[in-house]
Protein backbone atom coordinates (compact mmCIF):
# COMPACT_ATOMS: atom_id res chain seq x y z
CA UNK A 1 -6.41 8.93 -29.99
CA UNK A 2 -9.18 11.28 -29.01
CA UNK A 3 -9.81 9.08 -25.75
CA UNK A 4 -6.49 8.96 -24.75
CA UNK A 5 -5.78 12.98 -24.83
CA UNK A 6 -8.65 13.33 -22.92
CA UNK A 7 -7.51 10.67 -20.45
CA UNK A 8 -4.28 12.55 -20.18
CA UNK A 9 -5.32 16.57 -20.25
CA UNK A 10 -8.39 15.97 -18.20
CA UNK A 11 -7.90 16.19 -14.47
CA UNK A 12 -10.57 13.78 -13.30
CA UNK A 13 -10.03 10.85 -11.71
CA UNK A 14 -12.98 9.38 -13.20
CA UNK A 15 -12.81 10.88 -16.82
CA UNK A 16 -9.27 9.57 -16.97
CA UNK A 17 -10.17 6.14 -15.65
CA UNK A 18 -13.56 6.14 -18.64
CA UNK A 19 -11.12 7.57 -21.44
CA UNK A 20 -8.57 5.13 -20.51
CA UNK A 21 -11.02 2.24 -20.94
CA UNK A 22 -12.53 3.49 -24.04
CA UNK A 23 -9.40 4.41 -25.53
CA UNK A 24 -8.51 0.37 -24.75
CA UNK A 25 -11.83 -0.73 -26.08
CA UNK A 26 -11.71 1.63 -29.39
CA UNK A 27 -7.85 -0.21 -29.94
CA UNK A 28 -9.21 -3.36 -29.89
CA UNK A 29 -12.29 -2.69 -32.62
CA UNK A 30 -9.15 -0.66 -34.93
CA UNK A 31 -7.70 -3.90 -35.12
CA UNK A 32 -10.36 -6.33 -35.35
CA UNK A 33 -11.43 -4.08 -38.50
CA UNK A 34 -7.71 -4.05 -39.57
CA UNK A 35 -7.70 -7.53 -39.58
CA UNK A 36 -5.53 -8.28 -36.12
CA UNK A 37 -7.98 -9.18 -33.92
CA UNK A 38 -6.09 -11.31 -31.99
CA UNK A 39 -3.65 -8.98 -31.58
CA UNK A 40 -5.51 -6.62 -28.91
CA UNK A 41 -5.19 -9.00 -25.88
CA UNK A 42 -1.68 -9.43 -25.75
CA UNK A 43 -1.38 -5.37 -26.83
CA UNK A 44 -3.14 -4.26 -24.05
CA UNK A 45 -1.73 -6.77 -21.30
CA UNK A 46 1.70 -5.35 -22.46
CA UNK A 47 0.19 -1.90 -21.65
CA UNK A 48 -1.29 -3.26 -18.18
CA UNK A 49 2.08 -4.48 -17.60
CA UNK A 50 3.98 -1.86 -18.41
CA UNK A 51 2.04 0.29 -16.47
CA UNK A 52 1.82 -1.55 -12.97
CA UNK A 53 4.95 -2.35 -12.98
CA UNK A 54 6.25 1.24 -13.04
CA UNK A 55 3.85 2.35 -10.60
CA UNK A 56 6.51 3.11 -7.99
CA UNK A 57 8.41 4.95 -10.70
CA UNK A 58 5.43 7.59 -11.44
CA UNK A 59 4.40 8.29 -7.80
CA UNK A 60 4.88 12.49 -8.72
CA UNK A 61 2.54 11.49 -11.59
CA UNK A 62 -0.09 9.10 -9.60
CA UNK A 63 -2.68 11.16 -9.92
CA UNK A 64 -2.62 10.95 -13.80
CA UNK A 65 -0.74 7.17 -14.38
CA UNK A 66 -2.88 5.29 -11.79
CA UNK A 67 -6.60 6.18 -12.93
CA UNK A 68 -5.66 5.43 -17.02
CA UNK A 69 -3.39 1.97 -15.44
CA UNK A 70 -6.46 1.11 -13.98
CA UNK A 71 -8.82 2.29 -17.20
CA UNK A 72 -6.26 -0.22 -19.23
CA UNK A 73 -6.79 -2.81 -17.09
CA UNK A 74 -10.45 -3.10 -17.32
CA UNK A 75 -10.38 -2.48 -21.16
CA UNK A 76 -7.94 -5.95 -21.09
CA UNK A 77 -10.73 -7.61 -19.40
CA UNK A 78 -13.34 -6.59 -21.36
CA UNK A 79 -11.66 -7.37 -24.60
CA UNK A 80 -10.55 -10.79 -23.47
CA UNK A 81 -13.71 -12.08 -21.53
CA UNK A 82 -16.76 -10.39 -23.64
CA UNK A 83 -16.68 -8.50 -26.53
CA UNK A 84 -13.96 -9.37 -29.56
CA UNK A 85 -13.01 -12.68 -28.59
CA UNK A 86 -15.50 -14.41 -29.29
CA UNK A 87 -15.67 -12.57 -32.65
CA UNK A 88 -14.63 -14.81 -35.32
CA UNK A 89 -12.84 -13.95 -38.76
CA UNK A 90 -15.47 -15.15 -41.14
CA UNK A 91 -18.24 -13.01 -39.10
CA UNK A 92 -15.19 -9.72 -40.02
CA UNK A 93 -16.20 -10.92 -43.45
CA UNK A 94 -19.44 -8.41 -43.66
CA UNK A 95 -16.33 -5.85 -43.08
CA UNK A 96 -14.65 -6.15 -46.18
CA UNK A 97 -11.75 -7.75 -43.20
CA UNK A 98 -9.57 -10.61 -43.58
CA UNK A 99 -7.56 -11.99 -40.67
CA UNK A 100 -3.74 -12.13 -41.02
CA UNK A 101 -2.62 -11.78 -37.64
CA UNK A 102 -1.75 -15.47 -36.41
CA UNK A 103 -4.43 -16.68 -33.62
CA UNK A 104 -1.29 -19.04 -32.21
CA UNK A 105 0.65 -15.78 -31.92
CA UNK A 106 -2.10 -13.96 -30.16
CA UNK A 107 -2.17 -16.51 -27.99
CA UNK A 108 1.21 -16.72 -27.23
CA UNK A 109 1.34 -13.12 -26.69
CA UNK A 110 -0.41 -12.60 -23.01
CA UNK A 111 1.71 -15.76 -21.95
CA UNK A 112 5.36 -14.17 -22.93
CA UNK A 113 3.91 -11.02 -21.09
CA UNK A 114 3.05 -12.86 -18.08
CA UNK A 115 6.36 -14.27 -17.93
CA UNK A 116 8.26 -11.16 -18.38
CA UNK A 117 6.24 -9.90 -15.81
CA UNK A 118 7.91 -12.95 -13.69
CA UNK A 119 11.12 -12.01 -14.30
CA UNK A 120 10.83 -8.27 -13.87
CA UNK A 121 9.57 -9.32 -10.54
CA UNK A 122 12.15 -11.64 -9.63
CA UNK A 123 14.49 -8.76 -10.24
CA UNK A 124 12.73 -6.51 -8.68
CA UNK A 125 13.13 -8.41 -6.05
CA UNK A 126 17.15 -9.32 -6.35
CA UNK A 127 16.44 -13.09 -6.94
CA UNK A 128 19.24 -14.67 -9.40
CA UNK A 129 17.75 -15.92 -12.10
CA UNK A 130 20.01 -19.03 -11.90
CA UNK A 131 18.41 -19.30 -8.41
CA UNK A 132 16.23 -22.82 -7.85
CA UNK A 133 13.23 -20.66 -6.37
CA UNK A 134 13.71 -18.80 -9.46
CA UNK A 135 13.83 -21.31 -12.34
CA UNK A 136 11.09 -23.01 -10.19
CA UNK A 137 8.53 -19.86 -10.78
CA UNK A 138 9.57 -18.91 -14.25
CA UNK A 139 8.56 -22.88 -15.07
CA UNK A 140 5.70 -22.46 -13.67
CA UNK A 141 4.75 -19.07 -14.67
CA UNK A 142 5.31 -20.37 -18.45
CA UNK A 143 3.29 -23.67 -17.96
CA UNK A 144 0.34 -21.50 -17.03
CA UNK A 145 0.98 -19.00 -20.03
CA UNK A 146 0.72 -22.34 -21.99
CA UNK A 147 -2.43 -23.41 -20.55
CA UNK A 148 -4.12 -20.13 -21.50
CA UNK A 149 -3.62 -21.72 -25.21
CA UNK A 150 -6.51 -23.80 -24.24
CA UNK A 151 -8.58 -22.26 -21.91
CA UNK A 152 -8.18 -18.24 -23.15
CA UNK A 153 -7.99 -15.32 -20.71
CA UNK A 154 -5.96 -17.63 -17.91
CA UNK A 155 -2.92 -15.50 -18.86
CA UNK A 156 -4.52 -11.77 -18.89
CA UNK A 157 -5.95 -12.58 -15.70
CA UNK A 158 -2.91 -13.90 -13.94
CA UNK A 159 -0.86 -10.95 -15.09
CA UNK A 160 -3.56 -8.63 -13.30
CA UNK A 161 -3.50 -11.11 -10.38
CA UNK A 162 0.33 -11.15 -10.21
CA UNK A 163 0.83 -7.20 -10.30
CA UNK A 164 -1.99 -6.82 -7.54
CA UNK A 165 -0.14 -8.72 -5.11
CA UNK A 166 3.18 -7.67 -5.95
CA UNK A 167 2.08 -3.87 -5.71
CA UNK A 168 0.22 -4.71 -2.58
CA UNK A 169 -3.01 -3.71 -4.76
CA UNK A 170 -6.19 -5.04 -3.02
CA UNK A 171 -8.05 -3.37 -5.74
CA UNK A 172 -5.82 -4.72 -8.88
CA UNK A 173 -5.91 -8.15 -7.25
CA UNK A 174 -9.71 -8.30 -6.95
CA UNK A 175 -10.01 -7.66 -10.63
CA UNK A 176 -7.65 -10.37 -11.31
CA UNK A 177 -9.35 -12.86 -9.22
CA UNK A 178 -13.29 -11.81 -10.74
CA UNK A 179 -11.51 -12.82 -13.80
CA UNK A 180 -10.21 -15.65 -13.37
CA UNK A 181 -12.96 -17.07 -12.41
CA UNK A 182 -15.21 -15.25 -15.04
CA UNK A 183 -12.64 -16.54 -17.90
CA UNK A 184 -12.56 -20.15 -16.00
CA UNK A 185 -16.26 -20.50 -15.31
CA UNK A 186 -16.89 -19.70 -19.69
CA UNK A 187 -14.32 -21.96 -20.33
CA UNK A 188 -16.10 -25.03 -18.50
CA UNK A 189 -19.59 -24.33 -19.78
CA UNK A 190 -18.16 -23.90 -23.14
CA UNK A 191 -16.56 -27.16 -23.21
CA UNK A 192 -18.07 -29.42 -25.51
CA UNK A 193 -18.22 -32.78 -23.38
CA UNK A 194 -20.40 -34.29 -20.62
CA UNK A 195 -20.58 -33.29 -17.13
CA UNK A 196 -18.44 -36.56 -16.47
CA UNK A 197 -15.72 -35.22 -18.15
CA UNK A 198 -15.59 -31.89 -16.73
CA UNK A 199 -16.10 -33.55 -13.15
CA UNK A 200 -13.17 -35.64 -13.87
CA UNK A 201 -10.87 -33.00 -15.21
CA UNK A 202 -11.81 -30.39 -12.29
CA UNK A 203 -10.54 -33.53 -10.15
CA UNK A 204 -7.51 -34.57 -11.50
CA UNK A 205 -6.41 -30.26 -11.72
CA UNK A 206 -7.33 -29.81 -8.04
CA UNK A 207 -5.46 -32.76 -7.51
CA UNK A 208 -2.19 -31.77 -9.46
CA UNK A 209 -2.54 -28.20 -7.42
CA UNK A 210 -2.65 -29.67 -3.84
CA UNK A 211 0.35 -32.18 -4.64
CA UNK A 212 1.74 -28.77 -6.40
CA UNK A 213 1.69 -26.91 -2.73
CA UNK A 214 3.06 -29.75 -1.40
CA UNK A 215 5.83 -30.01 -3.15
CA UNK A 216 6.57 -26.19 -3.03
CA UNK A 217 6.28 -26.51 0.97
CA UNK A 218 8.43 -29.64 1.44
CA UNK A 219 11.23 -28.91 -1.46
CA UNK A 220 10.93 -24.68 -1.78
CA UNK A 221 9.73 -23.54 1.56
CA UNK A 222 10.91 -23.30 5.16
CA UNK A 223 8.70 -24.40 8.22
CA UNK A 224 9.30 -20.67 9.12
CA UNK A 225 8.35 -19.26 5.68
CA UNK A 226 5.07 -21.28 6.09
CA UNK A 227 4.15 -20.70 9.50
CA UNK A 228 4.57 -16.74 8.47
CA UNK A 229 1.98 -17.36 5.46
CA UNK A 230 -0.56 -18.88 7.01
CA UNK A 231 -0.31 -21.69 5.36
């Protein structure tokens, strides 16, 4: 609480960006010691969310909402990729903590928040939700929510990913991309199988992604719409 008035009352760019992400980072130990650990992630992706996707709406108040949006959003990283998820409940034990907040429904949480983010966008944007592009990318946005179940900080990242290049953000994207990768790269070394295995699933995924594009650009996609992207 005593972060967060600062990163409010203080005029500084750079204090509010600090007290923003310590006033994340100090949410996410409050729950961990109140036994919700894996609540923080999808709390603080819901904040990220909330606040990019208003951005437009607080222009008169930029100079305040977009240092703490961006203070969030590095406090979501951080709690996702280093700190408190790897933090088990039996090591909360030495606490006097016991975990009762579902680690399913922690997971879930940062993939329902990256598909509302989906569907804000698509209306944003004035795309029916009945619409074929539509149903397409809401599918798809919710199979990669689901396979954040396995490989854990897919979702946060996307989210950041997704806003970035909606907002035209070359800054927000950049932190979605680092990690991605970051979250992706822990996630293979972490895996307990052989080099074989990993070779072979890093195959058949870049595999499933090119014959993804190519269905998107022969089904979803006009020669026009393609030639525009550059791709």
């Amino acid at each position: 609480m005593f972060e967060a008035t600062l990163a409010v009352f203080v005029r500084h760019a750079v204090h509010r960006f600090c007290c923003a992400t310590a006033a994340g980072l100090a949410l996410a130990i409050a729950l961990t010691l109140a036994g919700a650990h894996y609540l923080s992630v999808g709390l603080l992706a819901a904040m990220v969310a909330v606040a990019w996707l208003n951005e437009f709406k607080w222009v008169a108040a930029a100079s305040t909402a977009r240092p703490i949006a961006y203070g969030v959003t590095l406090a979501l990283v951080l709690v996702q990729g280093i700190w408190f998820v790897q933090m088990q409940p039996y090591q909360l034990a030495r606490f006097g903590t016991s975990e009762w907040f579902p680690k399913w429904l922690g997971s879930a949480l940062p993939a329902i928040v990256l598909v509302a983010v989906a569907v804000r966008l698509l209306q944003r944007w004035q795309r029916p939700l009945g619409d074929r592009d539509a149903i397409v990318t809401i599918g798809v946005t919710a199979a990669i929510g689901a396979a954040s179940f396995a490989a854990p900080g897919v979702a946060a990242a996307m989210i950041v990913l997704i806003l970035g290049f909606a907002n035209g953000n070359r800054i927000l994207m950049a932190i979605g991309v680092a990690a991605l990768l970051s979250y992706l790269s822990a996630y293979y070394y972490q895996l307990q199988t052989t080099l074989l295995v990993k070779a072979a699933a890093l195959g058949v995924t870049g595999a499933t992604l090119l014959l993804a594009r190519w269905l998107l650009a022969r089904w979803f996609l006009t020669d026009r719409e393609i030639e525009v992207n550059g791709t």
